[in-house]
C-alpha atoms as a PDB file:
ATOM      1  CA  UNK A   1      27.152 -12.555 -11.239  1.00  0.00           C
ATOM      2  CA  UNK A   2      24.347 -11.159  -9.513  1.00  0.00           C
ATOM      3  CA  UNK A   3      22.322  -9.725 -11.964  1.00  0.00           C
ATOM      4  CA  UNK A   4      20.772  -5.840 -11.766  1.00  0.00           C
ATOM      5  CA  UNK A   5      17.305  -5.650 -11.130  1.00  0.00           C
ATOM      6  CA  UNK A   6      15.159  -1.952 -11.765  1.00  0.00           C
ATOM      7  CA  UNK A   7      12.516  -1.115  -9.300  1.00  0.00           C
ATOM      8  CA  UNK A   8      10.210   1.721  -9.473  1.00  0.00           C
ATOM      9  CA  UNK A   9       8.519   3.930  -7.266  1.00  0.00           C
ATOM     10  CA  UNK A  10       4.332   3.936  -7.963  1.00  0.00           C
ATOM     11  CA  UNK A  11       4.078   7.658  -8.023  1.00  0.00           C
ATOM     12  CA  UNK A  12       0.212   8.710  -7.877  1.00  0.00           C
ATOM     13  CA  UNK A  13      -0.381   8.870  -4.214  1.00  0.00           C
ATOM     14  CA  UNK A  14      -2.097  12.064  -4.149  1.00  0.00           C
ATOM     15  CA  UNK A  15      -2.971  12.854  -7.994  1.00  0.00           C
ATOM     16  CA  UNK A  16      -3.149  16.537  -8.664  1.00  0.00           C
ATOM     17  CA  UNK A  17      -6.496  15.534  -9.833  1.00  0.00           C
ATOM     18  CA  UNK A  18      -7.801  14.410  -6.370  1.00  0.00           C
ATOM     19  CA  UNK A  19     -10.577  16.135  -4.681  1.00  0.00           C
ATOM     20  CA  UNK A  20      -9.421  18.274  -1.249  1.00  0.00           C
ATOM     21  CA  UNK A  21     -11.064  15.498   0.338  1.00  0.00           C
ATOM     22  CA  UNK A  22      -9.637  12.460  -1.096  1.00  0.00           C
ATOM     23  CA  UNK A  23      -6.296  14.087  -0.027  1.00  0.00           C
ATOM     24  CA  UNK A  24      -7.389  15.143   3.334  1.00  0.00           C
ATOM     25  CA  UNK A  25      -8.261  10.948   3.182  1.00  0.00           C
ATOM     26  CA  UNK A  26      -5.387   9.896   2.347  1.00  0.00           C
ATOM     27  CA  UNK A  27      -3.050  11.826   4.618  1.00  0.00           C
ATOM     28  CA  UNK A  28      -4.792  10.779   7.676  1.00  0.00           C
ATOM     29  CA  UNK A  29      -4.874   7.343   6.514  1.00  0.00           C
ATOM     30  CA  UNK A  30      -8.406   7.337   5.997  1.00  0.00           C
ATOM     31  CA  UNK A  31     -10.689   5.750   3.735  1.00  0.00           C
ATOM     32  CA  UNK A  32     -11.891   7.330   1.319  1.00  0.00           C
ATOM     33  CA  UNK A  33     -15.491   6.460   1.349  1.00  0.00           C
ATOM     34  CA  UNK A  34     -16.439   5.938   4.852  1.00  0.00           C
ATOM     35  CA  UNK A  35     -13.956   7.836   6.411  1.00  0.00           C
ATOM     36  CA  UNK A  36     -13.233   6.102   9.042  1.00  0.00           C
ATOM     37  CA  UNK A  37      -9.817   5.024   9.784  1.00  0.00           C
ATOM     38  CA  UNK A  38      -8.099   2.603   7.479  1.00  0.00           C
ATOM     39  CA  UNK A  39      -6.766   0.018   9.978  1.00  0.00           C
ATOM     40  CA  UNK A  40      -9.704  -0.419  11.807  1.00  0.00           C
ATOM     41  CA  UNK A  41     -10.971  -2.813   8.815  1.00  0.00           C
ATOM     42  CA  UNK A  42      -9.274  -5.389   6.171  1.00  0.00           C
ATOM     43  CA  UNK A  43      -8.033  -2.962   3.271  1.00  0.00           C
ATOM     44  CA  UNK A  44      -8.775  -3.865  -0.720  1.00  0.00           C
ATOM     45  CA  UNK A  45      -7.489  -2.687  -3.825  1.00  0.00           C
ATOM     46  CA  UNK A  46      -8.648  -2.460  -7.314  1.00  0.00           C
ATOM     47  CA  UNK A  47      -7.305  -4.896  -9.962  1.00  0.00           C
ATOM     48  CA  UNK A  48      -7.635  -6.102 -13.317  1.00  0.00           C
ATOM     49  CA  UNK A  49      -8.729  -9.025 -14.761  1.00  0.00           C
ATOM     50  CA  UNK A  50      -5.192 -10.645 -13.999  1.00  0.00           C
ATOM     51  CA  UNK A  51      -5.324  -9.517  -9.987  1.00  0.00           C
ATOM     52  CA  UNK A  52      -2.717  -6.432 -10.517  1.00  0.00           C
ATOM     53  CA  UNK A  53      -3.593  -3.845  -8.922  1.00  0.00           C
ATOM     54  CA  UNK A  54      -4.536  -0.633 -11.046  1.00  0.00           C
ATOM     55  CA  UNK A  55      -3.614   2.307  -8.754  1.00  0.00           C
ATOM     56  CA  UNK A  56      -2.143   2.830  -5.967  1.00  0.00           C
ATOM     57  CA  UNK A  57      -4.881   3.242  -3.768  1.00  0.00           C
ATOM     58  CA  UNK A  58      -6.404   1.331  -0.216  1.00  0.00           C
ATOM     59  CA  UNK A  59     -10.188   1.139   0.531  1.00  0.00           C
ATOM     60  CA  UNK A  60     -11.888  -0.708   3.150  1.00  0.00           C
ATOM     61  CA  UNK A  61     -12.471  -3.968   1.705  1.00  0.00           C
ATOM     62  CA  UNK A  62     -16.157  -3.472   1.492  1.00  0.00           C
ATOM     63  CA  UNK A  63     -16.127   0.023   0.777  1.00  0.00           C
ATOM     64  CA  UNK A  64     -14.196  -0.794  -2.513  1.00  0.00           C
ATOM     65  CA  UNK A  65     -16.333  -3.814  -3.474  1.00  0.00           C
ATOM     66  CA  UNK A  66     -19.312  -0.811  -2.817  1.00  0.00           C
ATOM     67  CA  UNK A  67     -17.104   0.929  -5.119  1.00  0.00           C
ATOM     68  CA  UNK A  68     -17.240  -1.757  -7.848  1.00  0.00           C
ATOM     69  CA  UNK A  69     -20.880  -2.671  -6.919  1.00  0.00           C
ATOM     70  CA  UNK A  70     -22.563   0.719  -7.754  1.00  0.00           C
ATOM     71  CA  UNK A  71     -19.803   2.068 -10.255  1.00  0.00           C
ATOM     72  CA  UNK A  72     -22.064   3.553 -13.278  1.00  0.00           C
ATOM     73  CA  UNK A  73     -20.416   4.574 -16.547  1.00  0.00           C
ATOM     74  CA  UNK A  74     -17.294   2.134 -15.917  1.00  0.00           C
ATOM     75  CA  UNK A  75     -15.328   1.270 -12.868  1.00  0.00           C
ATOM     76  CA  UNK A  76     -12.953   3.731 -11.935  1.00  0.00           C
ATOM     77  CA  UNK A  77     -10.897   4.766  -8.314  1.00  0.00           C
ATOM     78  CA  UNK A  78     -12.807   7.502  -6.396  1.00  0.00           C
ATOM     79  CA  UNK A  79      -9.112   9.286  -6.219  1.00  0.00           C
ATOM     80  CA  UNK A  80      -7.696   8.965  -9.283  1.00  0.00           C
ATOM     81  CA  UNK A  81     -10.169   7.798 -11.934  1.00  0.00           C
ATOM     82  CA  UNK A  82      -8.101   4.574 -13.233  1.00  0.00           C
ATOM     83  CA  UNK A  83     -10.164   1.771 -14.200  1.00  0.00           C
ATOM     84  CA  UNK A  84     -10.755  -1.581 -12.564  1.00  0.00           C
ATOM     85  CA  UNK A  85     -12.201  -4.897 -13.057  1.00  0.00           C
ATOM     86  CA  UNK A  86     -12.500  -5.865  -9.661  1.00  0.00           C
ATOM     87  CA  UNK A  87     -11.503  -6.055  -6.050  1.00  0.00           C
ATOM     88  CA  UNK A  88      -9.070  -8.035  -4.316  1.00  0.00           C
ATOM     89  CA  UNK A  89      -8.264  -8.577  -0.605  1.00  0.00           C
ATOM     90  CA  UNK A  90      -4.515  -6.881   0.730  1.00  0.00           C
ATOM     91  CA  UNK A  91      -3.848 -10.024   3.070  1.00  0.00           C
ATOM     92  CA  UNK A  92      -3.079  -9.387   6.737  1.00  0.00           C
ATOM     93  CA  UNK A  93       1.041  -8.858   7.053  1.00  0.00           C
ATOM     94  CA  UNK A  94       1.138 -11.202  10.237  1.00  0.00           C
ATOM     95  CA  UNK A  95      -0.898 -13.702   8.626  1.00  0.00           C
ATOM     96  CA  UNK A  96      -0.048 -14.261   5.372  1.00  0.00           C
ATOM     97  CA  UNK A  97       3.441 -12.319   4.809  1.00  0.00           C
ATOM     98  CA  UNK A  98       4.480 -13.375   1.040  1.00  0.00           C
ATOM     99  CA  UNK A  99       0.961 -12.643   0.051  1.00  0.00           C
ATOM    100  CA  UNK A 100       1.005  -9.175   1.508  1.00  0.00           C
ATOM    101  CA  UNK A 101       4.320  -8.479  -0.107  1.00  0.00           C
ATOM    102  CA  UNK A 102       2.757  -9.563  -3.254  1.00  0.00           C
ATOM    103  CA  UNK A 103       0.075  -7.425  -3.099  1.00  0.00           C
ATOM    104  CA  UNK A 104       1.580  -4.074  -1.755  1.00  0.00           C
ATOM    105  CA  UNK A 105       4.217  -4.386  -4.577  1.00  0.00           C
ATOM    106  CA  UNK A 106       2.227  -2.353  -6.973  1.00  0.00           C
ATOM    107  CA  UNK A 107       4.464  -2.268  -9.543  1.00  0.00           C
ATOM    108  CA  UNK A 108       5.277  -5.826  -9.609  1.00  0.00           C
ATOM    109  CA  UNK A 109       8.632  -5.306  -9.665  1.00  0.00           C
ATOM    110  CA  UNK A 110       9.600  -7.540  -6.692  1.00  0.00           C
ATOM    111  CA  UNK A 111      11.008  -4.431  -4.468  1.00  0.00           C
ATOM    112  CA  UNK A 112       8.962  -1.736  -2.046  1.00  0.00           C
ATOM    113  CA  UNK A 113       9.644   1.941  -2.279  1.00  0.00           C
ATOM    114  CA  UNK A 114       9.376   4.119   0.816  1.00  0.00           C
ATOM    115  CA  UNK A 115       6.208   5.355  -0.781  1.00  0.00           C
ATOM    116  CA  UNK A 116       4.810   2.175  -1.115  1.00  0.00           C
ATOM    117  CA  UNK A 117       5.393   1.229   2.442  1.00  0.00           C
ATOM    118  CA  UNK A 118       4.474   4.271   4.048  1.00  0.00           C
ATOM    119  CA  UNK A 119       0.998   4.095   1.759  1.00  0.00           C
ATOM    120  CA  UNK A 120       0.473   0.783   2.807  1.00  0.00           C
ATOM    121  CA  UNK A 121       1.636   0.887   6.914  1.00  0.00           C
ATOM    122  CA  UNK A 122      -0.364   3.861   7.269  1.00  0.00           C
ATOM    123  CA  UNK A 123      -3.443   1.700   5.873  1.00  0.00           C
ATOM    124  CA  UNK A 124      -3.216  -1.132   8.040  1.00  0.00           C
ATOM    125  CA  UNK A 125      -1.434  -0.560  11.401  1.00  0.00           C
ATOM    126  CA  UNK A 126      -2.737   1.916  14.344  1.00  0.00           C
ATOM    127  CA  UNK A 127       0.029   4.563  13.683  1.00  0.00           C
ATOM    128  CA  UNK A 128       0.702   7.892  14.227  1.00  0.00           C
ATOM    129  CA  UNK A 129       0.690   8.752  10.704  1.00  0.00           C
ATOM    130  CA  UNK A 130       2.743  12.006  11.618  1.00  0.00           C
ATOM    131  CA  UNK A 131       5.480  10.979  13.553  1.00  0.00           C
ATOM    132  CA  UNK A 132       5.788   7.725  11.490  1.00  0.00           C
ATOM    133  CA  UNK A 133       5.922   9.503   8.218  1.00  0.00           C
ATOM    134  CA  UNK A 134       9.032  12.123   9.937  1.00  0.00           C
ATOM    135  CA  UNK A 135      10.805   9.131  11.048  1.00  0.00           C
ATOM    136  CA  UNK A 136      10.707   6.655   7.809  1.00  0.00           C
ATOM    137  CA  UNK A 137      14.017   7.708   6.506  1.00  0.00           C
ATOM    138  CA  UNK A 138      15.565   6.337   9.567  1.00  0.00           C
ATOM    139  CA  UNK A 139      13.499   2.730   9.558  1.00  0.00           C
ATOM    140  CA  UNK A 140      13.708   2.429   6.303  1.00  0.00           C
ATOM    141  CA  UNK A 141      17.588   2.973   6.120  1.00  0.00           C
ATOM    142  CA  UNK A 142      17.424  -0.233   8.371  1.00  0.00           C
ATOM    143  CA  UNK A 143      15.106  -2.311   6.371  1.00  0.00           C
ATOM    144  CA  UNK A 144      16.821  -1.392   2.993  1.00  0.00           C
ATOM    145  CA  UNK A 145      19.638  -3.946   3.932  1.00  0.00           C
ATOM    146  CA  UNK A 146      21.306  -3.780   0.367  1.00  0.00           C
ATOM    147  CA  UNK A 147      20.935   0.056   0.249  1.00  0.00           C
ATOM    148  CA  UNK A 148      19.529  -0.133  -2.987  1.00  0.00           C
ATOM    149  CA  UNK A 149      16.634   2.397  -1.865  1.00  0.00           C
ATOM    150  CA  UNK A 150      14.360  -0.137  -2.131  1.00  0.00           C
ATOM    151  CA  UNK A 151      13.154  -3.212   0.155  1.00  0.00           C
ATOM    152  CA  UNK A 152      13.324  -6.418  -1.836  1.00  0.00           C
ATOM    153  CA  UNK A 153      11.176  -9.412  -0.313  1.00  0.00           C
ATOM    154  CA  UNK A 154      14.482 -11.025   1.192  1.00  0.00           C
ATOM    155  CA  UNK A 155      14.926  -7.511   2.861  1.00  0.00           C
ATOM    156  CA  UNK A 156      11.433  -7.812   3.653  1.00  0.00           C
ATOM    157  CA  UNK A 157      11.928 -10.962   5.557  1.00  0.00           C
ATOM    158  CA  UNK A 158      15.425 -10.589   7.163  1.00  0.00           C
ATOM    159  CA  UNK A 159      15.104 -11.878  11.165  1.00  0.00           C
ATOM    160  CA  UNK A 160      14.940  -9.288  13.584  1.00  0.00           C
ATOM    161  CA  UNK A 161      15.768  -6.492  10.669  1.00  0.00           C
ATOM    162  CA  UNK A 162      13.203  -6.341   8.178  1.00  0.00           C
ATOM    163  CA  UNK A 163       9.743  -4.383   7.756  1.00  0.00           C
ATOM    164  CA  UNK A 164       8.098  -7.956   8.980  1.00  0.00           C
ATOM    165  CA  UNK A 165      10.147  -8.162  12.036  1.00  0.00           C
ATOM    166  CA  UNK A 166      10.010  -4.341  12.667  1.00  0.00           C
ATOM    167  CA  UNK A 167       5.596  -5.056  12.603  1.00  0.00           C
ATOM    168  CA  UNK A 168       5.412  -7.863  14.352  1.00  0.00           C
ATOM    169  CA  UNK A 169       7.336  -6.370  17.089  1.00  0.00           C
ATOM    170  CA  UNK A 170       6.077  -3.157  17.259  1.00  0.00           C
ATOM    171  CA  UNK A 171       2.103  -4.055  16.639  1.00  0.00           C
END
């Protein structure tokens, strides 16, 4: 029989820890070092030394390889302190869909929370942040297929239903 698999939801978003700014960042789907807006430039994440990413966090690409670059006393997330070893490249969605999925699943756990995809959406696409973050329940009630509250990568990939048809449709 089909077989019960347990995904979790990366909490960690917004650590109490997190300076006013880095939250004001985050909600406006900002980076955190530049400030500019997120999509506007390939996002990166911070790994270990097996590529899995260590928090939950998106940087520009070169902002976080800054990051890494200039790090003194140990390589550690501007937001939330946890360590790294390096940087790796979140691939485009339209280009390189598997690998995206991949990357955004933070947990490794082969399913996306809400929280995961509005984190990672919000980083990458030209949205309102706002109206998309008021209306998630409803797009991700589509996505989530096998209503398991979470998207698995066959959700992921379903024709004309899934997150990946919903982006490459709408952006």
């Amino acid at each position: 029989g089909a077989g019960f698999r347990a995904c979790r939801s990366y909490s960690g978003y917004q650590p109490p820890e997190a300076t006013e700014v880095a939250k004001r960042a985050i909600e406006y789907a900002e980076c955190v070092v530049c400030f500019d807006d997120m999509w506007k430039e390939q996002s990166g994440m911070f790994v270990d030394g097996g590529g899995q990413a260590t928090c939950p966090h998106f940087l520009h690409l070169e902002c976080a390889k800054q990051v890494c670059e200039t790090s003194r006393g140990g390589k550690a997330c501007p937001i939330c302190r946890a360590g790294f070893e390096g940087v790796a490249a979140v691939p485009v969605l339209g280009d390189d869909p598997h690998g995206w999925f991949d990357a955004v699943d933070l947990n490794g756990d082969g399913c996306l929370s809400k929280r995961d995809v509005v984190a990672v959406l919000k980083a990458q696409l030209p949205i309102d942040y706002r109206r998309f973050e008021s209306e998630i329940d409803g797009f991700f009630d589509l996505w989530d297929i096998k209503k398991t509250g979470y998207i698995d990568k066959e959700e992921f990939l379903a024709p004309g239903r899934g997150l990946l048809a919903f982006v490459n449709k709408n952006f």
